[in-house]
N, C-alpha and C. Protein backbone atom coordinates (compact mmCIF):
# COMPACT_ATOMS: atom_id res chain seq x y z
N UNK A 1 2.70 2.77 33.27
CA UNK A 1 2.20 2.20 32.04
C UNK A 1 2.74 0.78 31.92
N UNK A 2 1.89 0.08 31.70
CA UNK A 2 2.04 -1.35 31.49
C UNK A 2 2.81 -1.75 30.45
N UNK A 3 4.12 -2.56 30.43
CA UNK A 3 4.85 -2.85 29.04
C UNK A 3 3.23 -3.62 27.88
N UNK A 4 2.73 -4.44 28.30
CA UNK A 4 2.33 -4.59 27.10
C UNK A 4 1.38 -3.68 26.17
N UNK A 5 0.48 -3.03 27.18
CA UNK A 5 -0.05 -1.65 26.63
C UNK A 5 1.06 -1.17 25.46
N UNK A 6 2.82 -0.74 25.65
CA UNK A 6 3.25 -0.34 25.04
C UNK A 6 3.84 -1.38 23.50
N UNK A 7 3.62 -2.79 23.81
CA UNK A 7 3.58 -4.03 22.70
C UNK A 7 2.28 -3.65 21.45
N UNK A 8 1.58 -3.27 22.14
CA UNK A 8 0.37 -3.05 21.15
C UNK A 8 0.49 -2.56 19.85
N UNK A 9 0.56 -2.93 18.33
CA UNK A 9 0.81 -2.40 17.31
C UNK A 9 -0.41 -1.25 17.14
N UNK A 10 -0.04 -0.42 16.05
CA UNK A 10 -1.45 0.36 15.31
C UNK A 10 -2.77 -0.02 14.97
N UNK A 11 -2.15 -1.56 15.08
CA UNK A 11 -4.05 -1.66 14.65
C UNK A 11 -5.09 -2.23 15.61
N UNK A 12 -4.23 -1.65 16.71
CA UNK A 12 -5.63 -1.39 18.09
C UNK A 12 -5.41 -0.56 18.13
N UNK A 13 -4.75 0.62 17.91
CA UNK A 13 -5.48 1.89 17.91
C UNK A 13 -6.49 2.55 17.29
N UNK A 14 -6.56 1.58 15.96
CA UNK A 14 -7.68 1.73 14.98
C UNK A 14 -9.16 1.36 15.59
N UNK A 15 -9.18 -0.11 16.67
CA UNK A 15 -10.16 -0.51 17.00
C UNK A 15 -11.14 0.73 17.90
N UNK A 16 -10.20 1.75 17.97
CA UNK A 16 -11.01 2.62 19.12
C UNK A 16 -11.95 3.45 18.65
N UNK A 17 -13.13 3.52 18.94
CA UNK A 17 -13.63 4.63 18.03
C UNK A 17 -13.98 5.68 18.62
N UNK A 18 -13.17 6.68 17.88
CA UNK A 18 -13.02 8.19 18.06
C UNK A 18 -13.77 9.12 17.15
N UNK A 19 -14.43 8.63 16.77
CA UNK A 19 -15.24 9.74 15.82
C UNK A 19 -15.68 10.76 16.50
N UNK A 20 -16.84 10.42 17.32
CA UNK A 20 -17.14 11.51 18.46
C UNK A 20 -16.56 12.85 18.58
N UNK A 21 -15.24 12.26 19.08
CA UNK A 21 -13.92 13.13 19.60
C UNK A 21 -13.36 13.87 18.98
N UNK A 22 -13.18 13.19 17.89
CA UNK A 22 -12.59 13.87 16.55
C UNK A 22 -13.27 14.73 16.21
N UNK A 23 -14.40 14.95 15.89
CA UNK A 23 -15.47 15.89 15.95
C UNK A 23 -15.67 16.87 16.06
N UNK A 24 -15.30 16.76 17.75
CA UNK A 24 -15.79 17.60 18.53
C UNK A 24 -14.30 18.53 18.74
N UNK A 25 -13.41 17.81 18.68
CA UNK A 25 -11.87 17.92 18.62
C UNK A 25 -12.11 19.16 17.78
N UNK A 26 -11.88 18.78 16.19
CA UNK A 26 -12.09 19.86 14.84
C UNK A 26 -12.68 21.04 15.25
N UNK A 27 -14.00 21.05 15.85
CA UNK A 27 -14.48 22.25 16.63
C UNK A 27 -14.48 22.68 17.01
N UNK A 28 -13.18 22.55 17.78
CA UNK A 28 -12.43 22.86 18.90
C UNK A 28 -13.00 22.71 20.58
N UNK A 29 -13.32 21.67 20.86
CA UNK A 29 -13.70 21.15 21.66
C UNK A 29 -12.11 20.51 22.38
N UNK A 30 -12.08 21.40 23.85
CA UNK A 30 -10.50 20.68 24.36
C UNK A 30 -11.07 19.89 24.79
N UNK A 31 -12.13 19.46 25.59
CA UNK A 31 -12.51 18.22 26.52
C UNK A 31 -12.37 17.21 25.53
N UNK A 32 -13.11 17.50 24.30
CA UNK A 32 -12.99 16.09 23.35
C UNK A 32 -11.59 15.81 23.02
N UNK A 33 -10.49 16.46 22.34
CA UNK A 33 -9.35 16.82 22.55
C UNK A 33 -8.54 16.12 23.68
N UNK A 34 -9.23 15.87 25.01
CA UNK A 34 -8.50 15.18 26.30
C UNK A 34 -8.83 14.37 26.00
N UNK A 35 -9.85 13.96 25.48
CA UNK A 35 -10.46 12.25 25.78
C UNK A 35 -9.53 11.85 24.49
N UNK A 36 -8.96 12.09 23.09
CA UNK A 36 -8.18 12.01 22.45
C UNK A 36 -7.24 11.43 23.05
N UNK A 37 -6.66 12.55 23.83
CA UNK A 37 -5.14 12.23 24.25
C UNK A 37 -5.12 11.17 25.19
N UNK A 38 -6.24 11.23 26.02
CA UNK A 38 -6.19 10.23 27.06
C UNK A 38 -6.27 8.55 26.24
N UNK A 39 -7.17 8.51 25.65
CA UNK A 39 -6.73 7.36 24.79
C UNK A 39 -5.60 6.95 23.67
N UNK A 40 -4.93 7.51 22.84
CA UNK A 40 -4.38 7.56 22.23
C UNK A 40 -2.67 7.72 22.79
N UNK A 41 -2.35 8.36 23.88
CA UNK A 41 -0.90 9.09 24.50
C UNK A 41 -0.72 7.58 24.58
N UNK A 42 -1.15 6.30 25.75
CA UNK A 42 -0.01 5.50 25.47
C UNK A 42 0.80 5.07 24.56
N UNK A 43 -0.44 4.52 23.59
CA UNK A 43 0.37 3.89 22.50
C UNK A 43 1.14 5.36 21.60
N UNK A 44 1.19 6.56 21.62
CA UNK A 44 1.85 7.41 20.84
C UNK A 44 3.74 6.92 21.45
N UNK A 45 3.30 7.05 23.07
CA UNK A 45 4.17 7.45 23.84
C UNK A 45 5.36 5.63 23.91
N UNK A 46 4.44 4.94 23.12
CA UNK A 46 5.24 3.41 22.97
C UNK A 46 5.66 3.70 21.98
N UNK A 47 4.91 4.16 20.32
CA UNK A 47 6.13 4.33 19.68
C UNK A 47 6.91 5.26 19.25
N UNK A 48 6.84 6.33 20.46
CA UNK A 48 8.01 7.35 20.42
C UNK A 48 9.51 6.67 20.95
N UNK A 49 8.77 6.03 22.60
CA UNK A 49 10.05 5.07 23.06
C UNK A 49 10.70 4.40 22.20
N UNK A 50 9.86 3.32 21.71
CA UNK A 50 10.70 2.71 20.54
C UNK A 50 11.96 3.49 19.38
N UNK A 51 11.08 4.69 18.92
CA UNK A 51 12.14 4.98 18.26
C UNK A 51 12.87 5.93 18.20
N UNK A 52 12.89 6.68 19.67
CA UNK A 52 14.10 7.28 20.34
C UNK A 52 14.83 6.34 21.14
N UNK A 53 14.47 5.64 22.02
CA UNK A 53 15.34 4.76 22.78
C UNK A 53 15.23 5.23 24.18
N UNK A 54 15.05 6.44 24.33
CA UNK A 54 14.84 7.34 25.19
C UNK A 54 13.79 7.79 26.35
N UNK A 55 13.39 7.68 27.41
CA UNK A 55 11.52 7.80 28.22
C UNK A 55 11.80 9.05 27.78
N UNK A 56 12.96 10.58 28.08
CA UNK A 56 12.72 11.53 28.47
C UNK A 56 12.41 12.16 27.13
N UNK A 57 12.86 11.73 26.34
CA UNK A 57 13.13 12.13 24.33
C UNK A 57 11.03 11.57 24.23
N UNK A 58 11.18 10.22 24.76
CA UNK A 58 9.83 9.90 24.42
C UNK A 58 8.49 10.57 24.77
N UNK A 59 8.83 11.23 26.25
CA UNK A 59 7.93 11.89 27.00
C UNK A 59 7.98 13.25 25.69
N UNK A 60 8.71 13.78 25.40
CA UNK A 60 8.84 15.16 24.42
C UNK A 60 8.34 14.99 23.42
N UNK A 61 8.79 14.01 22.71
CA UNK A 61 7.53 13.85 21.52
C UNK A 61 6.77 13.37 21.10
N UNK A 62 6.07 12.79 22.33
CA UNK A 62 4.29 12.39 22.64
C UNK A 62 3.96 13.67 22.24
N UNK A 63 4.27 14.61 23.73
CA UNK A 63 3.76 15.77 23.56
C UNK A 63 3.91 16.55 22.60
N UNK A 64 4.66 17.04 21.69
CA UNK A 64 4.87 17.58 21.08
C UNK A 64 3.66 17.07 19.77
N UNK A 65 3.89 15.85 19.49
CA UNK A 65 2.88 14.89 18.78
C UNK A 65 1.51 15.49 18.91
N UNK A 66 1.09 15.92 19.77
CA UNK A 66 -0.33 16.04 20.56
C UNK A 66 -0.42 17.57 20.03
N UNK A 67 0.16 18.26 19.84
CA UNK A 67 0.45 19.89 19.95
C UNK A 67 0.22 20.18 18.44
N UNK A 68 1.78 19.45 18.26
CA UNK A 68 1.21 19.63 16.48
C UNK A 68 0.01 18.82 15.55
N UNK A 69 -0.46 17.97 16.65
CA UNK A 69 -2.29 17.46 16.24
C UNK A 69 -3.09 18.82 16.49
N UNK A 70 -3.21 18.13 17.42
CA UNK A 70 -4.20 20.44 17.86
C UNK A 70 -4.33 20.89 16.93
N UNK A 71 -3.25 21.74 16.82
CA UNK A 71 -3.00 22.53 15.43
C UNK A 71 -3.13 22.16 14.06
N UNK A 72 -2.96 21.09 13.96
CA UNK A 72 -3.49 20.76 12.37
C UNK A 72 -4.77 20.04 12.55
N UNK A 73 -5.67 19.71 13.34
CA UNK A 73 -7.05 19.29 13.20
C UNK A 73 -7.92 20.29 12.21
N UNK A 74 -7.71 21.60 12.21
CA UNK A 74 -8.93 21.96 11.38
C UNK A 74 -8.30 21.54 9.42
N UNK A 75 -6.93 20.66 9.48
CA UNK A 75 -6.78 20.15 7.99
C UNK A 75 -6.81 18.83 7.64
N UNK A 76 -7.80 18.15 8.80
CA UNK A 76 -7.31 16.65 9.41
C UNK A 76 -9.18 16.49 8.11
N UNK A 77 -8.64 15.91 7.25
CA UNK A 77 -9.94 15.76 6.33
C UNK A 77 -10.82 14.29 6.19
N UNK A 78 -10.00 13.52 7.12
CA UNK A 78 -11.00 12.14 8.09
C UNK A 78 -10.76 11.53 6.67
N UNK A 79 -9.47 11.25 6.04
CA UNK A 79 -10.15 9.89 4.75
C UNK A 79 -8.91 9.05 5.42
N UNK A 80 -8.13 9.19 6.32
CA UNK A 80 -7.65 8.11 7.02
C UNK A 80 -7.81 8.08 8.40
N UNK A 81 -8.16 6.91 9.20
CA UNK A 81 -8.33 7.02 10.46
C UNK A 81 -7.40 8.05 11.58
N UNK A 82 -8.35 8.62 12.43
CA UNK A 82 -7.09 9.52 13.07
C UNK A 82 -5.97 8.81 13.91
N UNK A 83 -6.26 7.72 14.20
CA UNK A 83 -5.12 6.85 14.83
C UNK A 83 -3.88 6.91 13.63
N UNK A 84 -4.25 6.70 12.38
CA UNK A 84 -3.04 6.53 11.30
C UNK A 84 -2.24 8.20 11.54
N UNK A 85 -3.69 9.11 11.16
CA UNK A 85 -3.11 10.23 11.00
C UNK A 85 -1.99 10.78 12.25
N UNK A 86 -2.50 10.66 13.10
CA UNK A 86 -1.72 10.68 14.93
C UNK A 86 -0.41 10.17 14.65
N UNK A 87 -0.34 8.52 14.52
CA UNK A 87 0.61 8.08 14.40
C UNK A 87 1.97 8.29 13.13
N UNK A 88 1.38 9.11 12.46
CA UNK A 88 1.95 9.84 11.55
C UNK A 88 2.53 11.16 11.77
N UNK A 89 2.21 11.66 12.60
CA UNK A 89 2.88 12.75 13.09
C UNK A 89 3.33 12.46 14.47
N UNK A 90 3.83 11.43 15.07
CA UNK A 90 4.48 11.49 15.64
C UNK A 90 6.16 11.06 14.93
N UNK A 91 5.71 9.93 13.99
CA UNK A 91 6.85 9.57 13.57
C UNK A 91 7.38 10.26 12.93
N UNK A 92 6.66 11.73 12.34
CA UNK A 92 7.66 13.00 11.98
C UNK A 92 7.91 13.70 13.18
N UNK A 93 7.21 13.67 14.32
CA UNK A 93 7.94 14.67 15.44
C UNK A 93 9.48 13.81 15.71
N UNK A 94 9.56 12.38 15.62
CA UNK A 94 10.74 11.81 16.48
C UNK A 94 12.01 11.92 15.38
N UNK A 95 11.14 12.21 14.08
CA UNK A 95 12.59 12.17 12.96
C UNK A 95 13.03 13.72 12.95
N UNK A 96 12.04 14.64 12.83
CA UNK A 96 12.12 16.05 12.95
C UNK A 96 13.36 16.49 14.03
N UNK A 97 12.96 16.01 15.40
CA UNK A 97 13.87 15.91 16.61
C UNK A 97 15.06 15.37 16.77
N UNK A 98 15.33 14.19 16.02
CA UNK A 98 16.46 13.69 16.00
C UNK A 98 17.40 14.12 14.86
N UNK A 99 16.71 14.92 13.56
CA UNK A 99 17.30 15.60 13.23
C UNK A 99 18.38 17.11 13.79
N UNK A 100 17.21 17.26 14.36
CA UNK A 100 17.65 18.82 14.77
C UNK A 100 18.99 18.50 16.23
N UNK A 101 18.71 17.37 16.93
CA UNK A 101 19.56 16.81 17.86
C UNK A 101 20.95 16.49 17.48
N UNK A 102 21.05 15.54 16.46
CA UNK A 102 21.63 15.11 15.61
C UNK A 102 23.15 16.06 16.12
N UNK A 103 22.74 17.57 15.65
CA UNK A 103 24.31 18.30 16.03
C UNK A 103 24.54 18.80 17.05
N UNK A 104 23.62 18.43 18.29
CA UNK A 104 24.19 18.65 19.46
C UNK A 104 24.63 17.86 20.09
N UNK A 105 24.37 16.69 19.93
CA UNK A 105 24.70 15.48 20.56
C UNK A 105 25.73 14.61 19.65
N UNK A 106 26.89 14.09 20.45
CA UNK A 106 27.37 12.78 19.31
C UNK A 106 26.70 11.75 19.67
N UNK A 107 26.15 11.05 20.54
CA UNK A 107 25.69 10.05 21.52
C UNK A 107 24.45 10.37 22.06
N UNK A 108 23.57 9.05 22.07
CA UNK A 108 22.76 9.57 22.69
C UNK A 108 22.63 7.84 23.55
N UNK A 109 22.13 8.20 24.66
CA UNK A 109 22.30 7.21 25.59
C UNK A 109 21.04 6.37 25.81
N UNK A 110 21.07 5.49 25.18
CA UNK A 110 19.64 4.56 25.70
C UNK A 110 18.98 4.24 27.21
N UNK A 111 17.71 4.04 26.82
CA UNK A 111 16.67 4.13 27.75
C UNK A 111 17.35 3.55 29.02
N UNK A 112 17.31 4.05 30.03
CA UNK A 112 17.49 3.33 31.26
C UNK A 112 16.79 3.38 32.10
N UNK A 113 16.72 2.41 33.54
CA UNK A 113 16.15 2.05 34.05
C UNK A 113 15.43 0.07 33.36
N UNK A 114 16.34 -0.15 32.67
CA UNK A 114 16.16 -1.37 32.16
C UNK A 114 17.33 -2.62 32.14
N UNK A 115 17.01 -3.54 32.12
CA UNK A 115 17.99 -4.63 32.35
C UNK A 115 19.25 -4.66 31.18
N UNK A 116 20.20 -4.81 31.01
CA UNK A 116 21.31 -4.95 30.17
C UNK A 116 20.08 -6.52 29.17
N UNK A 117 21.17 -6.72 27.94
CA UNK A 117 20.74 -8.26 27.34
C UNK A 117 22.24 -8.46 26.97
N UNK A 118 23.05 -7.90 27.98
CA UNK A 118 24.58 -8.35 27.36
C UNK A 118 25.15 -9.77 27.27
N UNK A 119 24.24 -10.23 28.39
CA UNK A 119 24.84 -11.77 28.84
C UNK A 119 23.69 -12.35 28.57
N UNK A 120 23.19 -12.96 26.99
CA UNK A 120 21.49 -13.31 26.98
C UNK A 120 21.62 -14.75 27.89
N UNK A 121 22.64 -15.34 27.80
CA UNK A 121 22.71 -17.21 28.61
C UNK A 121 23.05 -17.04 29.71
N UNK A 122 22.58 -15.89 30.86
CA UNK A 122 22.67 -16.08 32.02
C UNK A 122 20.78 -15.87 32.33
N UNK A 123 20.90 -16.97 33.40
CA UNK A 123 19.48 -17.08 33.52
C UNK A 123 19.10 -16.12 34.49
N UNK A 124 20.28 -15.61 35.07
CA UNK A 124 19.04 -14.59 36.23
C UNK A 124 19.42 -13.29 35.65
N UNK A 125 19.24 -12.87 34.31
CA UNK A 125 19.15 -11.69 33.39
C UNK A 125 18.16 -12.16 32.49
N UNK A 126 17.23 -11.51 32.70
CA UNK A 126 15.73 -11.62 31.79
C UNK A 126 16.27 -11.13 30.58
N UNK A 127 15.66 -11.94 28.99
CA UNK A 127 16.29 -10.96 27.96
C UNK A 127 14.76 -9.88 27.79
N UNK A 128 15.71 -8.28 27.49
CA UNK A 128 14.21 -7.28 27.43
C UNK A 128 14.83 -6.95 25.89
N UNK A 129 13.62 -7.52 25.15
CA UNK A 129 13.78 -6.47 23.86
C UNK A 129 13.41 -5.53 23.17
N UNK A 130 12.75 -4.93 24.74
CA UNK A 130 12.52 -3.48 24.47
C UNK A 130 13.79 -2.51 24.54
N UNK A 131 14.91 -3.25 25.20
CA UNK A 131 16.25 -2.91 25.53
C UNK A 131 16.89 -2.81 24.25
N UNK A 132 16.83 -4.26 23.60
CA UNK A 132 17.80 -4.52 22.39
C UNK A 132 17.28 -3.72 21.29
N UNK A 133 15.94 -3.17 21.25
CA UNK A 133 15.45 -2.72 20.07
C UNK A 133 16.44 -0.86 20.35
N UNK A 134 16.10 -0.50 21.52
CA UNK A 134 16.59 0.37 22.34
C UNK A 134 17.98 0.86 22.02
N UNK A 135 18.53 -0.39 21.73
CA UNK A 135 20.03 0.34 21.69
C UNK A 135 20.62 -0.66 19.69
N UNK A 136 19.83 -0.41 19.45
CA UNK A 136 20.40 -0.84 18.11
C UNK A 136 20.40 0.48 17.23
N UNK A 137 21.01 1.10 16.31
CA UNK A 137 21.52 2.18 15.86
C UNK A 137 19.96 2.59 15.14
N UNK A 138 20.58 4.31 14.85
CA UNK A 138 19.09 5.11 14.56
C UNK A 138 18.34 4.08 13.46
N UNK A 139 19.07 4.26 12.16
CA UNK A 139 18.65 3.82 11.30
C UNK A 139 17.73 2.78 11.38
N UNK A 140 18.49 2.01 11.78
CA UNK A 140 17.82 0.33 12.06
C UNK A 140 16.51 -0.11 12.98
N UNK A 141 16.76 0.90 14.12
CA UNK A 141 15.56 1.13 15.10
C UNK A 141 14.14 1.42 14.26
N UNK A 142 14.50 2.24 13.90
CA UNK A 142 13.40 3.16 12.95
C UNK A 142 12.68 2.31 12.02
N UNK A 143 13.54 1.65 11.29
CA UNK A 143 12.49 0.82 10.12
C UNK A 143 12.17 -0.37 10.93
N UNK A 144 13.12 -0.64 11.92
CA UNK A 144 12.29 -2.23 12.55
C UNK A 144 11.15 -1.85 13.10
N UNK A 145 11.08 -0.58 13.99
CA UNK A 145 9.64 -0.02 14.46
C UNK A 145 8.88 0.08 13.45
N UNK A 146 8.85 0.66 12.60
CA UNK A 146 7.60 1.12 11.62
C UNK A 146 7.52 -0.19 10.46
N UNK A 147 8.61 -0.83 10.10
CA UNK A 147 8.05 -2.16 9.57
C UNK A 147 7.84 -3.29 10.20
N UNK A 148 8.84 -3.73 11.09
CA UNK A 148 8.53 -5.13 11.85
C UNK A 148 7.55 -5.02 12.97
N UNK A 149 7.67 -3.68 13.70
CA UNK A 149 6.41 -3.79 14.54
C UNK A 149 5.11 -3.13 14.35
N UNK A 150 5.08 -2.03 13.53
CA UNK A 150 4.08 -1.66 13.00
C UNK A 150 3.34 -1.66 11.90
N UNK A 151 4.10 -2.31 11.12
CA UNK A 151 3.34 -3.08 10.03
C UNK A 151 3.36 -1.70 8.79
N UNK A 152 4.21 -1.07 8.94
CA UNK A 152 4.47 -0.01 7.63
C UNK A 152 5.27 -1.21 6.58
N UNK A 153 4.46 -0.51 5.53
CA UNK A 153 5.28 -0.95 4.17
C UNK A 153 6.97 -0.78 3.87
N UNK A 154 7.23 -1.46 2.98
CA UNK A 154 8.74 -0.60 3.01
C UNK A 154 8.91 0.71 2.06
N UNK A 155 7.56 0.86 1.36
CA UNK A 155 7.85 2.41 0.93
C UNK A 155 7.37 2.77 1.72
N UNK A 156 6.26 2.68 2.30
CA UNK A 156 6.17 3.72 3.57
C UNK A 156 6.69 4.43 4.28
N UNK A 157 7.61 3.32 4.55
CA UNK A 157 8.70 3.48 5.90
C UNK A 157 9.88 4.12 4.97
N UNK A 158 9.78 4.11 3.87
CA UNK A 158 11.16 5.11 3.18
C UNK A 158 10.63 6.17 2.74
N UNK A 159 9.62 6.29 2.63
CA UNK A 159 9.09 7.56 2.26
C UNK A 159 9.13 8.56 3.63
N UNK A 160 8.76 7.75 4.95
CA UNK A 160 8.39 8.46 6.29
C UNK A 160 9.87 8.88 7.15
N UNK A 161 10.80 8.12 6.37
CA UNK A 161 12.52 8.12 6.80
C UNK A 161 13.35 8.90 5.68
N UNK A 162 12.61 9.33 4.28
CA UNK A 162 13.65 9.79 3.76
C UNK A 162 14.85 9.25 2.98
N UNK A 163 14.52 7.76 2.87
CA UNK A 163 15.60 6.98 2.04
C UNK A 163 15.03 6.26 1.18
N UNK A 164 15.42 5.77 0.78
CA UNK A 164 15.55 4.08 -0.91
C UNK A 164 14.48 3.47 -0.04
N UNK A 165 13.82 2.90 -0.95
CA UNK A 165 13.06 1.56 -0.47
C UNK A 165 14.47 0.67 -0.47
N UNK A 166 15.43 0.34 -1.11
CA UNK A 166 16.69 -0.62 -0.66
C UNK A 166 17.13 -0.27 0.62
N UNK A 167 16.80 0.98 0.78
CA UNK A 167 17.81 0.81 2.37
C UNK A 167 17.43 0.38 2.89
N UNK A 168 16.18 1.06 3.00
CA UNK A 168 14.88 0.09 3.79
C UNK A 168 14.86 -1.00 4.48
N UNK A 169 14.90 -1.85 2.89
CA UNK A 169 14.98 -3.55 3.18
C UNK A 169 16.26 -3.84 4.14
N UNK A 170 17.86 -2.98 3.36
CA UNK A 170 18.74 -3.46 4.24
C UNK A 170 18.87 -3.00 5.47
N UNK A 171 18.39 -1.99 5.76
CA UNK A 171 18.23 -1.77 7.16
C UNK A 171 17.48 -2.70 8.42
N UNK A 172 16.09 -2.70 7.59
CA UNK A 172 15.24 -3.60 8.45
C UNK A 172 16.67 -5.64 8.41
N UNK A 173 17.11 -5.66 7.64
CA UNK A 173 17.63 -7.15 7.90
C UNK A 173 18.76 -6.54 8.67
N UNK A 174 19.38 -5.77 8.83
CA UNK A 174 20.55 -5.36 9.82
C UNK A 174 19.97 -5.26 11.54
N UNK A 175 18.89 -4.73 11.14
CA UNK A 175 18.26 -4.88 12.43
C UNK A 175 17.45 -5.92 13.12
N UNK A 176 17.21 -6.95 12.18
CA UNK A 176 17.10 -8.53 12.84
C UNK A 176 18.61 -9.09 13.04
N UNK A 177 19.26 -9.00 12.51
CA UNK A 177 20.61 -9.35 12.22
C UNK A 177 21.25 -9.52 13.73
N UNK A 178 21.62 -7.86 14.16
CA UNK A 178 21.93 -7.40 15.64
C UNK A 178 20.98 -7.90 16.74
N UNK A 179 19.50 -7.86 16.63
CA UNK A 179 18.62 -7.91 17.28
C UNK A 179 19.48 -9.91 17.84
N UNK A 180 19.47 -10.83 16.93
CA UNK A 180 19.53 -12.03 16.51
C UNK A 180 20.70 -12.24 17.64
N UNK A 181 21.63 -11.50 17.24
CA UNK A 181 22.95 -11.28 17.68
C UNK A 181 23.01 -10.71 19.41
N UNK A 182 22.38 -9.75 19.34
CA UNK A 182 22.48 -9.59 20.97
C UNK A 182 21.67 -10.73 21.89
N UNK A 183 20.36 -11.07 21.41
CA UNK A 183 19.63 -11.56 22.24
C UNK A 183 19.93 -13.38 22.06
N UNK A 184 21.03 -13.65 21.38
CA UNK A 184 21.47 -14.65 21.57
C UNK A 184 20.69 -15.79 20.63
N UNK A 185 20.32 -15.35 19.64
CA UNK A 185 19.19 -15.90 18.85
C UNK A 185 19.33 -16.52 17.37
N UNK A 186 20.80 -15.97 17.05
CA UNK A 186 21.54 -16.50 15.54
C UNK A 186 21.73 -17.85 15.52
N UNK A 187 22.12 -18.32 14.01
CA UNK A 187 22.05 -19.83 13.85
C UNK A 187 23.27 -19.93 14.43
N UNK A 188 23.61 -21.66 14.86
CA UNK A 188 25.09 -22.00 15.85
C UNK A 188 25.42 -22.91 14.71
């Protein structure tokens, strides 16, 4: 999968039109159902990455995403696009999961197979801020994904997280803050 495929916000997923599918989906049509997933899994599976940090966490709740679609299509009542609706249940599969993780794990280890941004002023270290977004704490990850890159509101995004619209805000500036800070980007 192509990184920028995974850059793509929600609202090219909107451009796709799935009516058809959806359709045929509700009816229980699996072929329509594949053609779903087949369009829709990257970008699910970009912002699962994003806001686990994780490919193998991400690979789990694509799928899982996809499963508990299935299953709720015959309550899927089409007055918001199914890209919103999709993308809405994934971002409860990754909070659902990281809840339930939460007490098995103290740590959880960011995505690898990616470049460090420890040293952003060395030139033969590319800065990746799919990295820095990657390893900046739950909280902060979460609202920078669903507000700074996906264009959720900040009640949205506190309603979809479970906190204050204030945290919200202070979360999302903690997470430019660090972001600023690792990638070498704060005022001098």
């Amino acid at each position: 999968m192509d990184t920028a495929e995974l850059l793509q916000p929600q609202a090219d997923m909107a451009a796709v039109d799935a009516g058809e599918f959806v359709a045929g989906a509700i009816a229980g049509d699996t072929g329509a159902f594949e053609q779903l997933y087949r369009q829709f899994s990257p970008r699910i599976y970009g912002l699962c990455l994003r806001m686990t940090g994780q490919r193998e966490a991400a690979e789990d709740c694509t799928q899982e995403s996809f499963i508990a679609a299935w299953k709720a299509l015959p309550r899927f009542e089409q007055r918001s696009r199914f890209s919103t609706w999709l993308h809405r249940i994934a971002v409860h599969t990754v909070l659902s999961r990281r809840r339930g993780l939460r007490n098995l794990y103290e740590v959880a280890e960011p995505a690898t197979g990616l470049p460090d941004v420890a040293d952003p002023g060395s030139a033969s270290q590319p800065l990746d801020i799919e990295q820095a977004i990657a390893n900046l704490p739950d909280g902060a990850r979460h609202v920078l994904v669903l507000v700074g890159i996906y264009g959720y509101s900040h009640a949205e995004a506190a309603a979809s997280l479970g906190i204050a619209e204030g945290t919200c805000k202070a979360q999302l500036h903690r997470a430019r803050s660090l972001l600023a800070a690792t990638l070498g980007l704060e005022d001098k």
